[in-house]
PDB file of N, CA and C in Angstrom:
ATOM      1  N   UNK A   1       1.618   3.058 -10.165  1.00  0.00           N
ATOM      2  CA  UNK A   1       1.271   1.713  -9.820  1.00  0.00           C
ATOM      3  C   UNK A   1       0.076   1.327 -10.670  1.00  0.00           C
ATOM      4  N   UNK A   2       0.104  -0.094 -11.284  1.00  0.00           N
ATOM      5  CA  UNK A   2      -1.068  -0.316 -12.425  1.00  0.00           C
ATOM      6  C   UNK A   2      -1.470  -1.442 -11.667  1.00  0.00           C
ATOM      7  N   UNK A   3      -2.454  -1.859 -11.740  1.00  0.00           N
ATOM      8  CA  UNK A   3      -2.711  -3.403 -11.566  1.00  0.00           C
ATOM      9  C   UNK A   3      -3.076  -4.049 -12.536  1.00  0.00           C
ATOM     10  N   UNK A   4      -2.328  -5.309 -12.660  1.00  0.00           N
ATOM     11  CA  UNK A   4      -2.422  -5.972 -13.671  1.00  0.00           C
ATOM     12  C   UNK A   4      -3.428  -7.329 -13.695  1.00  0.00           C
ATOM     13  N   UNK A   5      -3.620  -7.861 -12.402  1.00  0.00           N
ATOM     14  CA  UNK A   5      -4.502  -8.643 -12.307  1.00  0.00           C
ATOM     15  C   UNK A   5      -4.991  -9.031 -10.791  1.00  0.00           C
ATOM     16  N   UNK A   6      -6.283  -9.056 -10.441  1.00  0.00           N
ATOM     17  CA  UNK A   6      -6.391  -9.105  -9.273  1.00  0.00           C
ATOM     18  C   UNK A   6      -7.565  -7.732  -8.753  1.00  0.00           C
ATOM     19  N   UNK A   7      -6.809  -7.094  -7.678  1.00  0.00           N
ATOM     20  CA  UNK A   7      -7.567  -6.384  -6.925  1.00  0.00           C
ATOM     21  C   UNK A   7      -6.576  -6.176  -5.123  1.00  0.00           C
ATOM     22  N   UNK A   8      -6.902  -4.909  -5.147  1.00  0.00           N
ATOM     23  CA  UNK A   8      -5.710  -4.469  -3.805  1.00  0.00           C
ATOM     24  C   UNK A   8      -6.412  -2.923  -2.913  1.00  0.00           C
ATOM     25  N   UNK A   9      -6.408  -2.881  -1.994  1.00  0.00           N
ATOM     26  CA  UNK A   9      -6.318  -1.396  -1.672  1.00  0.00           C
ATOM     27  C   UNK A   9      -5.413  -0.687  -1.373  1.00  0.00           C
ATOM     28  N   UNK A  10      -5.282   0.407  -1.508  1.00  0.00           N
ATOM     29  CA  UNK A  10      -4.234   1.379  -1.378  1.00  0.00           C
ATOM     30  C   UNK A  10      -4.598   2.373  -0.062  1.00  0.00           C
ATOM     31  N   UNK A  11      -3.298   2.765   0.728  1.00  0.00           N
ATOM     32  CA  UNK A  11      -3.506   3.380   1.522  1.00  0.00           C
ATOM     33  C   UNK A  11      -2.485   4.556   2.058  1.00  0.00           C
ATOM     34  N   UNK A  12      -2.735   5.904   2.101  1.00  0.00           N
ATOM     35  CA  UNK A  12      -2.038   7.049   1.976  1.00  0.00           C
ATOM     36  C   UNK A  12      -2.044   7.594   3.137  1.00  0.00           C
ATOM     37  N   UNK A  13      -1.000   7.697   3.895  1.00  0.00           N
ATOM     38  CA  UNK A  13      -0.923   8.419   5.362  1.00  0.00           C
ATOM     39  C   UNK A  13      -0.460   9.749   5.184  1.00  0.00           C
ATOM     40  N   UNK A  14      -0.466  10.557   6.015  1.00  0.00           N
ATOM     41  CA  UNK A  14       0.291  11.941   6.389  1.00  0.00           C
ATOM     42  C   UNK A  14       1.237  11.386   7.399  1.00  0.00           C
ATOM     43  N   UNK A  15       2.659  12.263   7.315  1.00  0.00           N
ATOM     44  CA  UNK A  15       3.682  12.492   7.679  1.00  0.00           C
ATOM     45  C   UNK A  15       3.531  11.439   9.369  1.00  0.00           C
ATOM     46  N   UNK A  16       2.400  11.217  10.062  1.00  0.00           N
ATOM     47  CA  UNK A  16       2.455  11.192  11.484  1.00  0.00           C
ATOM     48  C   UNK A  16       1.473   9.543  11.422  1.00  0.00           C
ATOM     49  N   UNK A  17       1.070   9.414  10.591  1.00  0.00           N
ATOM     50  CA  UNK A  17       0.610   8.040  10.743  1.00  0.00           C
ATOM     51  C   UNK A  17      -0.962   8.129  10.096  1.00  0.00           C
ATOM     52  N   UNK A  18      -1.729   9.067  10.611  1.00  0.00           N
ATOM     53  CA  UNK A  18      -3.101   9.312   9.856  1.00  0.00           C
ATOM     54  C   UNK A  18      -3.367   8.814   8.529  1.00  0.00           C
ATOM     55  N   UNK A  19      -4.455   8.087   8.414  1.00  0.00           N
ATOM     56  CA  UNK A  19      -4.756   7.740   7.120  1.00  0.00           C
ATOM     57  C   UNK A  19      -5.443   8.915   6.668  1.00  0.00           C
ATOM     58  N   UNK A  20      -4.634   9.618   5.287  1.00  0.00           N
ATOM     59  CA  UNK A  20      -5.064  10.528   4.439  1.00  0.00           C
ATOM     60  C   UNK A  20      -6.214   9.745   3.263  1.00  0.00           C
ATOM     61  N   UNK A  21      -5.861   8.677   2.808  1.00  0.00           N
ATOM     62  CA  UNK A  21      -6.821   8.654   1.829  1.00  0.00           C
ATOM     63  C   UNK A  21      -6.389   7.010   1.922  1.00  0.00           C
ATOM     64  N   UNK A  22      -8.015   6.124   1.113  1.00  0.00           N
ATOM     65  CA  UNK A  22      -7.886   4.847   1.135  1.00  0.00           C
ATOM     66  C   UNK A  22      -8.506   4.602  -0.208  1.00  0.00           C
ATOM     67  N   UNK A  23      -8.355   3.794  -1.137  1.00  0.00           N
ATOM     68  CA  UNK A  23      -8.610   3.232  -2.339  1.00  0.00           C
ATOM     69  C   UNK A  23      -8.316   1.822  -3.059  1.00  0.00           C
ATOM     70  N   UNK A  24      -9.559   1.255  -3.046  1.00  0.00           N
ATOM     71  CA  UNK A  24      -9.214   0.047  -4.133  1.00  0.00           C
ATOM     72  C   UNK A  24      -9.434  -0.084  -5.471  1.00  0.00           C
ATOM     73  N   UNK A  25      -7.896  -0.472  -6.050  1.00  0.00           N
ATOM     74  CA  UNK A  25      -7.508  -0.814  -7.718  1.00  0.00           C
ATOM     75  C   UNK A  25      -7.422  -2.296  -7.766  1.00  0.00           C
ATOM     76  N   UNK A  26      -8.620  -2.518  -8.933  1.00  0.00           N
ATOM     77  CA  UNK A  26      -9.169  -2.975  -9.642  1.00  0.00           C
ATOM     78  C   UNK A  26      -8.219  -3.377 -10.936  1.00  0.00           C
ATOM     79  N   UNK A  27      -7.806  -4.747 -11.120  1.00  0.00           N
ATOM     80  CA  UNK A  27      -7.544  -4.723 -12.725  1.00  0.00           C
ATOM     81  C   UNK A  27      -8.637  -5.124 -13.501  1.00  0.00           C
ATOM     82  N   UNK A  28      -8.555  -3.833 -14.762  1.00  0.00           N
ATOM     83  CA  UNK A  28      -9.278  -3.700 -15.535  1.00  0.00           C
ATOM     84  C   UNK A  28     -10.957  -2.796 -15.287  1.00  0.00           C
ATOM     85  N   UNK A  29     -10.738  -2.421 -14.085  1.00  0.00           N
ATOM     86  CA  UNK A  29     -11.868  -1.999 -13.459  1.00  0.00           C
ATOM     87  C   UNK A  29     -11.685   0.006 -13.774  1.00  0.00           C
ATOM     88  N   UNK A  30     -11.812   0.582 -13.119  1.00  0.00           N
ATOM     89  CA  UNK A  30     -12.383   2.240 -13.448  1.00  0.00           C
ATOM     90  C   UNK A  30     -11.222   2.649 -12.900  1.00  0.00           C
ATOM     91  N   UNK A  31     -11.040   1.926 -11.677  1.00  0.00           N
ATOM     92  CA  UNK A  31      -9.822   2.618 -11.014  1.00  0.00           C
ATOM     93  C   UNK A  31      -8.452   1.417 -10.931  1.00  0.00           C
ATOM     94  N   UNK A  32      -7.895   1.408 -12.111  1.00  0.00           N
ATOM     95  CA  UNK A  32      -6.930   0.125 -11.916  1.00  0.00           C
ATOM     96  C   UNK A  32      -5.413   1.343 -11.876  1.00  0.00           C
ATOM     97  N   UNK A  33      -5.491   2.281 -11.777  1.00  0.00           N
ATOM     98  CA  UNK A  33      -3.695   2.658 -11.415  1.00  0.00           C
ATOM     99  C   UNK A  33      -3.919   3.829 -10.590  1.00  0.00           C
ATOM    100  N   UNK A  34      -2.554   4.019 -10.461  1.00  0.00           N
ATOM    101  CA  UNK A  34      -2.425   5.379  -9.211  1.00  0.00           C
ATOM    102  C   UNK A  34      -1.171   5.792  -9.561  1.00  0.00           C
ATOM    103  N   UNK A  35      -0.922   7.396  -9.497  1.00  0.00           N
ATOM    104  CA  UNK A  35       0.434   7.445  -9.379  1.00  0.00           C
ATOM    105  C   UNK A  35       0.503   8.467  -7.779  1.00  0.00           C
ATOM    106  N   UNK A  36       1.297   7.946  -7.360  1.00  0.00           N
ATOM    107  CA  UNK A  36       2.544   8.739  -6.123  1.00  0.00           C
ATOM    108  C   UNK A  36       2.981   9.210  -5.640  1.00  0.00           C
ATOM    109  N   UNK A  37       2.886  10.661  -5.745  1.00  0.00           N
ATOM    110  CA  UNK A  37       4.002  11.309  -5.570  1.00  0.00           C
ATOM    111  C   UNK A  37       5.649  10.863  -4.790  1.00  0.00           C
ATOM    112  N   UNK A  38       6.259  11.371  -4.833  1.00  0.00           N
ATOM    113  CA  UNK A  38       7.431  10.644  -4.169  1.00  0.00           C
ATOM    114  C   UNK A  38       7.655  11.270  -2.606  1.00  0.00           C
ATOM    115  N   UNK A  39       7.942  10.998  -1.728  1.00  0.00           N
ATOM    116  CA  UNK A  39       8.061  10.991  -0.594  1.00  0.00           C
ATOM    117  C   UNK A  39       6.477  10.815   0.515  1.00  0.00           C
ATOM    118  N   UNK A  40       5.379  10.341  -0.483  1.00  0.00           N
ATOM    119  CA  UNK A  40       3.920   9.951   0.048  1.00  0.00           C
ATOM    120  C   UNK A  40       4.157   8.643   0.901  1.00  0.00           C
ATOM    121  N   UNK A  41       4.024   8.181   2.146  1.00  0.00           N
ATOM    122  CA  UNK A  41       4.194   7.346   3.256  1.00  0.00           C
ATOM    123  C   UNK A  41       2.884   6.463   2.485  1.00  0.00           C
ATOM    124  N   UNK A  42       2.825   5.459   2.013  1.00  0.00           N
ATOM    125  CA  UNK A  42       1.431   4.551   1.357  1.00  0.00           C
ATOM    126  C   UNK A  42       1.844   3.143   1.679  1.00  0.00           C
ATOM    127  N   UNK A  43       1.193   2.137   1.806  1.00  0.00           N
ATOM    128  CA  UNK A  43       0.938   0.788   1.871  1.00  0.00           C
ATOM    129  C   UNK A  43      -0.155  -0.161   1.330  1.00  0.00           C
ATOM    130  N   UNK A  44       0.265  -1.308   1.168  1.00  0.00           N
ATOM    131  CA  UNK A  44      -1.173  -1.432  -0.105  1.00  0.00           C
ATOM    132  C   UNK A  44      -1.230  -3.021   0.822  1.00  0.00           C
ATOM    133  N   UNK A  45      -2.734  -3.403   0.496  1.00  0.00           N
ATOM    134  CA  UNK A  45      -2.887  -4.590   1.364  1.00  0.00           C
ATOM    135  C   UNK A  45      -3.840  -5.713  -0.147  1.00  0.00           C
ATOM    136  N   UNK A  46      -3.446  -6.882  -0.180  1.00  0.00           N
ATOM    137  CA  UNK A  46      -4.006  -7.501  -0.978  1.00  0.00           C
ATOM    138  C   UNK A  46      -5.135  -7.965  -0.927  1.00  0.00           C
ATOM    139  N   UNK A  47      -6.390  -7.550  -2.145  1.00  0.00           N
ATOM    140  CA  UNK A  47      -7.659  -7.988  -1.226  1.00  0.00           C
ATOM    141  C   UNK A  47      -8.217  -9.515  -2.243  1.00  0.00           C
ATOM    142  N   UNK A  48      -7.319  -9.682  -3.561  1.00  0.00           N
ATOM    143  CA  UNK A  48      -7.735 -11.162  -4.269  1.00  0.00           C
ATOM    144  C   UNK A  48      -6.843 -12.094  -4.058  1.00  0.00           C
ATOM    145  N   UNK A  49      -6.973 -13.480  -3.990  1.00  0.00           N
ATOM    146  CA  UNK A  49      -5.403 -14.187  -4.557  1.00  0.00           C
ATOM    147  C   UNK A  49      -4.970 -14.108  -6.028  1.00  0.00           C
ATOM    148  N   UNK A  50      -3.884 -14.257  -5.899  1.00  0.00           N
ATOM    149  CA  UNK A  50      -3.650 -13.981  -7.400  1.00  0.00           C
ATOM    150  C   UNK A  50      -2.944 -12.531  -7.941  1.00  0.00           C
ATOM    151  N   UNK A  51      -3.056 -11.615  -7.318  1.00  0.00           N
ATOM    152  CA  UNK A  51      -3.072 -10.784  -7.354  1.00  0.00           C
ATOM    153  C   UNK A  51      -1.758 -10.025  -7.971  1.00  0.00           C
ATOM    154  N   UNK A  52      -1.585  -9.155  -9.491  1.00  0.00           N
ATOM    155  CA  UNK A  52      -0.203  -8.823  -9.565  1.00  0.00           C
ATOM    156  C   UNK A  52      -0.483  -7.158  -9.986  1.00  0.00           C
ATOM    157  N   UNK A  53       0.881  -6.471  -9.715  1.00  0.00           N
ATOM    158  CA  UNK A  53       1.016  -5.366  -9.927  1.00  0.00           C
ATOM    159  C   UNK A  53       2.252  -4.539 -10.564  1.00  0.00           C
ATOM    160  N   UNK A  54       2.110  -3.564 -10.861  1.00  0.00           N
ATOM    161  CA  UNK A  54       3.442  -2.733 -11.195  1.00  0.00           C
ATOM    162  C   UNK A  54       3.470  -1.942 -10.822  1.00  0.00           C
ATOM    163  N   UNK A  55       4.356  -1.845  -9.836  1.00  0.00           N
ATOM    164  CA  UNK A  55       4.923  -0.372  -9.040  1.00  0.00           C
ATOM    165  C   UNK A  55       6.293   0.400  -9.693  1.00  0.00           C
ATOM    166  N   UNK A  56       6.552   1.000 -10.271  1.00  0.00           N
ATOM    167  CA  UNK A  56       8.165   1.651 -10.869  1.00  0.00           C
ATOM    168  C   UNK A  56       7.702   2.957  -9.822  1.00  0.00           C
ATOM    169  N   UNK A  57       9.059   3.481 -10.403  1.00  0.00           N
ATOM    170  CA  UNK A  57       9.381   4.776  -9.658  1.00  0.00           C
ATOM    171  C   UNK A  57      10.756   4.805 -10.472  1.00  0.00           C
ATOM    172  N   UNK A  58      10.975   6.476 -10.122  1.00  0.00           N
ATOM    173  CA  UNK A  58      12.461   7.095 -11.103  1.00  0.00           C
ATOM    174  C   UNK A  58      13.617   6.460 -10.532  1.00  0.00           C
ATOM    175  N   UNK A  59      14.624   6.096 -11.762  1.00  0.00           N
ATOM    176  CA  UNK A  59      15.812   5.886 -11.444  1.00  0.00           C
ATOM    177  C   UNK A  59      17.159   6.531 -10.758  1.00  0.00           C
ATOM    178  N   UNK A  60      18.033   6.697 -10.388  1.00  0.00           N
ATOM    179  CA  UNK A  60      18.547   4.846 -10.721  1.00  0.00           C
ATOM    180  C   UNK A  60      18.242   4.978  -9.151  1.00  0.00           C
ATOM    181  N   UNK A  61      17.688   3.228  -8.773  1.00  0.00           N
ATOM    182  CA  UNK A  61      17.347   2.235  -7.513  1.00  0.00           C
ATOM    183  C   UNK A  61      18.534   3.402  -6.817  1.00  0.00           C
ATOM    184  N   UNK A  62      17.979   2.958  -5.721  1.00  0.00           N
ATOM    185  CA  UNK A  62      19.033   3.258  -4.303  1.00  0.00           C
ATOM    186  C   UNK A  62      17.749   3.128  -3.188  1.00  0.00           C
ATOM    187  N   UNK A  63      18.631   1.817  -2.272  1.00  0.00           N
ATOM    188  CA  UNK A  63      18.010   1.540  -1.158  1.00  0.00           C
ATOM    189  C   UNK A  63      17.150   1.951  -0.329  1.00  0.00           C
ATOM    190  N   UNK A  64      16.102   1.782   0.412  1.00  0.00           N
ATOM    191  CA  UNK A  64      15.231   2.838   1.475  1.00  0.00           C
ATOM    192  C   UNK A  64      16.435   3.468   2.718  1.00  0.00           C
ATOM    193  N   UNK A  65      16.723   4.273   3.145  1.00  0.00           N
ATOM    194  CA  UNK A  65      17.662   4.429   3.777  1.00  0.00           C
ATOM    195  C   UNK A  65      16.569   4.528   5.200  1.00  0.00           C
ATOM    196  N   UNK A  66      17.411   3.847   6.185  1.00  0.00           N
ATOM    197  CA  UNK A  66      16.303   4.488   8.187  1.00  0.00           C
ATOM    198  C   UNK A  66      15.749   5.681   7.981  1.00  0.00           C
ATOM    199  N   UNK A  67      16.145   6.954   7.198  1.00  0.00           N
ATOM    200  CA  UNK A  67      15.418   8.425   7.760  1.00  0.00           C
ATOM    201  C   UNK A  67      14.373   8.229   6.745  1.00  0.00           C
ATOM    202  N   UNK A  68      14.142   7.438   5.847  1.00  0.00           N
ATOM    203  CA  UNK A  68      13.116   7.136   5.031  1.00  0.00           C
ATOM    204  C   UNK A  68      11.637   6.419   5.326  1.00  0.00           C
ATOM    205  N   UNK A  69      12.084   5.805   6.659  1.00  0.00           N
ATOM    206  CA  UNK A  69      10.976   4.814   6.930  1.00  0.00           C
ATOM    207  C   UNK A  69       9.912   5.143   7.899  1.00  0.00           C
ATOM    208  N   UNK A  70       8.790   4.746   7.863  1.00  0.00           N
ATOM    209  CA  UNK A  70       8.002   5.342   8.774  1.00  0.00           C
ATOM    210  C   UNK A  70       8.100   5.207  10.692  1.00  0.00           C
ATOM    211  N   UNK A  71       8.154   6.469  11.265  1.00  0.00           N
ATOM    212  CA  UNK A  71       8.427   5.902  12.608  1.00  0.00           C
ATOM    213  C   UNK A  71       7.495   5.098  13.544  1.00  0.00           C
ATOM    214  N   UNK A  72       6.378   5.500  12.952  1.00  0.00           N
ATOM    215  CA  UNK A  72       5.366   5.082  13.402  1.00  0.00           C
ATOM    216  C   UNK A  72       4.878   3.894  13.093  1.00  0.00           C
ATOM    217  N   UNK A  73       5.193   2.998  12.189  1.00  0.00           N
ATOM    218  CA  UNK A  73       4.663   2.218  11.617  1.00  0.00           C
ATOM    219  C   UNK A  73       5.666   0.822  12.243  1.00  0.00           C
ATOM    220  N   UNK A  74       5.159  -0.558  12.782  1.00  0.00           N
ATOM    221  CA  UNK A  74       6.164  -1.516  12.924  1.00  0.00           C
ATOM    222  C   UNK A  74       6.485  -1.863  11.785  1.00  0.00           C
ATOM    223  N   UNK A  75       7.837  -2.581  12.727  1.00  0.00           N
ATOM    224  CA  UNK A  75       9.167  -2.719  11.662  1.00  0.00           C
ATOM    225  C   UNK A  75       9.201  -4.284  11.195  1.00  0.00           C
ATOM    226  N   UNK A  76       9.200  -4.350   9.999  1.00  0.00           N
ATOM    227  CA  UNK A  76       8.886  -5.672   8.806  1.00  0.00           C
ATOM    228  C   UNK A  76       9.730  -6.557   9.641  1.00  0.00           C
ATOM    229  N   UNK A  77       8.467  -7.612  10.492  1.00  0.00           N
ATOM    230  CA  UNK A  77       8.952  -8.912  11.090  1.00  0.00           C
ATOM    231  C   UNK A  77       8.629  -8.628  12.382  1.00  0.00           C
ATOM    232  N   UNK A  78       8.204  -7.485  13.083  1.00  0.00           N
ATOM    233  CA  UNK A  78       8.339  -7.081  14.141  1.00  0.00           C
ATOM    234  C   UNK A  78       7.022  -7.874  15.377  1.00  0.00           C
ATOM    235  N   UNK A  79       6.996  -8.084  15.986  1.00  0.00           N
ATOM    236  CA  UNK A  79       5.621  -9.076  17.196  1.00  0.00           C
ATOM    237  C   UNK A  79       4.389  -8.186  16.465  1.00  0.00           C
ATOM    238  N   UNK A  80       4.355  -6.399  16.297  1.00  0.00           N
ATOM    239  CA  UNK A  80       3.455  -5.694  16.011  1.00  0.00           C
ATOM    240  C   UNK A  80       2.826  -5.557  14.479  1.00  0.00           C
ATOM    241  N   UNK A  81       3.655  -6.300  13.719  1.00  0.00           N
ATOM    242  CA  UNK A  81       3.807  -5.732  12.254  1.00  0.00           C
ATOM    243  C   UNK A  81       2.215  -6.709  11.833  1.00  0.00           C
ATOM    244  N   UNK A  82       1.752  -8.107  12.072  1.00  0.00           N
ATOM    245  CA  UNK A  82       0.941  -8.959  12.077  1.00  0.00           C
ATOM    246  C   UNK A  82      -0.348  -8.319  12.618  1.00  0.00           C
ATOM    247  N   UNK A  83      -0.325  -7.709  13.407  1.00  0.00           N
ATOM    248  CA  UNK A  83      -1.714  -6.774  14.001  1.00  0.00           C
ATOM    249  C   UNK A  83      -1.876  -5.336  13.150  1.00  0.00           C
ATOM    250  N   UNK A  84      -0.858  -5.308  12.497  1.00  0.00           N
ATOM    251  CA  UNK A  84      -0.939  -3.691  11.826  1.00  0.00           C
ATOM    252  C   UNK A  84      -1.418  -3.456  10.815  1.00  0.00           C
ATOM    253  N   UNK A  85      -0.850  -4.747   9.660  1.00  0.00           N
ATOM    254  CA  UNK A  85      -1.544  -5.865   8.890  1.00  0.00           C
ATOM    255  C   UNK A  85      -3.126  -5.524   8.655  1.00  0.00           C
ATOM    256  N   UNK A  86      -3.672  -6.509   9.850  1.00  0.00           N
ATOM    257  CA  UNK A  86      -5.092  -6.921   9.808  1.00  0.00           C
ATOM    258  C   UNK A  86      -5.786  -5.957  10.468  1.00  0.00           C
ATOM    259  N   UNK A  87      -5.337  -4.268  10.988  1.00  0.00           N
ATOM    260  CA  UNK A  87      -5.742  -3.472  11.259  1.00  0.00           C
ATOM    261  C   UNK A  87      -6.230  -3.154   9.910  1.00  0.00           C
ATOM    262  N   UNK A  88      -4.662  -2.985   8.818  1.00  0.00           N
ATOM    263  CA  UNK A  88      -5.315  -2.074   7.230  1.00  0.00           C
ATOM    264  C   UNK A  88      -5.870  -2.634   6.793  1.00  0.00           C
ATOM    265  N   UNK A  89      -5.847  -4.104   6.810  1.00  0.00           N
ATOM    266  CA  UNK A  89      -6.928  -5.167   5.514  1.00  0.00           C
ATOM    267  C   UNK A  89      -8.505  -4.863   6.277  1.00  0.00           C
ATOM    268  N   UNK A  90      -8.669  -4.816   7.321  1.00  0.00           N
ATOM    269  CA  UNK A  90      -9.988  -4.606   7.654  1.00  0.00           C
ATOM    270  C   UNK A  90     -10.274  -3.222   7.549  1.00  0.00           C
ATOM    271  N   UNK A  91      -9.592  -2.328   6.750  1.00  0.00           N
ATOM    272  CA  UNK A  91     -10.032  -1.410   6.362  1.00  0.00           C
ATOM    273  C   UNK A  91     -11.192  -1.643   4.917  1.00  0.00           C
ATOM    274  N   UNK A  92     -10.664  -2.483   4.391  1.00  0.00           N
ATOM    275  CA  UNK A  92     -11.496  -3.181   2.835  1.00  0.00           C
ATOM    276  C   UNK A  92     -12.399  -4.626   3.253  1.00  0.00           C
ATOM    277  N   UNK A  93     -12.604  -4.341   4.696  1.00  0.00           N
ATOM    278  CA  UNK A  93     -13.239  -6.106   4.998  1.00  0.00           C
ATOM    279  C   UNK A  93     -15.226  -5.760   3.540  1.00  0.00           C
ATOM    280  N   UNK A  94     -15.404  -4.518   3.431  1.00  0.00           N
ATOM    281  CA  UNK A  94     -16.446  -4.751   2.691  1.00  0.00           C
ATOM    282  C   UNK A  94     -15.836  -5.153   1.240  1.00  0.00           C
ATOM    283  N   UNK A  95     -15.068  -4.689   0.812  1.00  0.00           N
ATOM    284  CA  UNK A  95     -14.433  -5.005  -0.414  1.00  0.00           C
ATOM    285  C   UNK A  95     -14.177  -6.196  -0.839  1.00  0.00           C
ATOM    286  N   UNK A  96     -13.910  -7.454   0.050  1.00  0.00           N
ATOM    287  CA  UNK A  96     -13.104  -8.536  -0.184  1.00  0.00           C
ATOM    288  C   UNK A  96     -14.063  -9.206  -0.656  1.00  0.00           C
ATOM    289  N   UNK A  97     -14.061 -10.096  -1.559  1.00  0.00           N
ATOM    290  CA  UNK A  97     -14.631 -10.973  -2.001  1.00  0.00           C
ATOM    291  C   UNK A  97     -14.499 -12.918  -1.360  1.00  0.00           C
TER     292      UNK A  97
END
């Protein structure tokens, strides 16, 4: 993941929901990319407007499948997903500009 313009934090759980590690990339800054490993549970919250990025990963595409998704985490659209949100962004409330 690079950032190309803007500013974002990144956020790395273990298997059960715990935040393992938290970081904000910077474009053009010290820390503007990250890579992944693959099966790492992460979410990234936007902390500029404007803000763009590049995420790839290995080919070829194939869908997130259900045993892929986090159980713990609400489900995109969900009454909970809006509080879960502004739980992680106030993880960077010093960060934001």
């Amino acid at each position: 993941m690079v950032m190309l313009r803007g500013k974002m934090g990144l956020i790395v759980f273990d298997s059960r929901g715990n935040i393992e590690e938290k970081v904000v990339l910077k474009a053009g800054g010290d820390n503007s990319g990250v890579t992944i490993p693959h099966g790492v549970f992460h979410s990234m919250v936007i902390l500029e407007p404007g803000t763009v990025l590049l995420e790839a990963k290995a080919g070829p595409y194939k869908p997130i499948q259900p045993h892929e998704l986090a159980g713990w985490a609400p489900h995109e659209g969900s009454p909970d997903a809006a509080a879960y949100l502004s739980k992680l962004t106030r993880l960077f409330e010093t960060t934001i500009q």
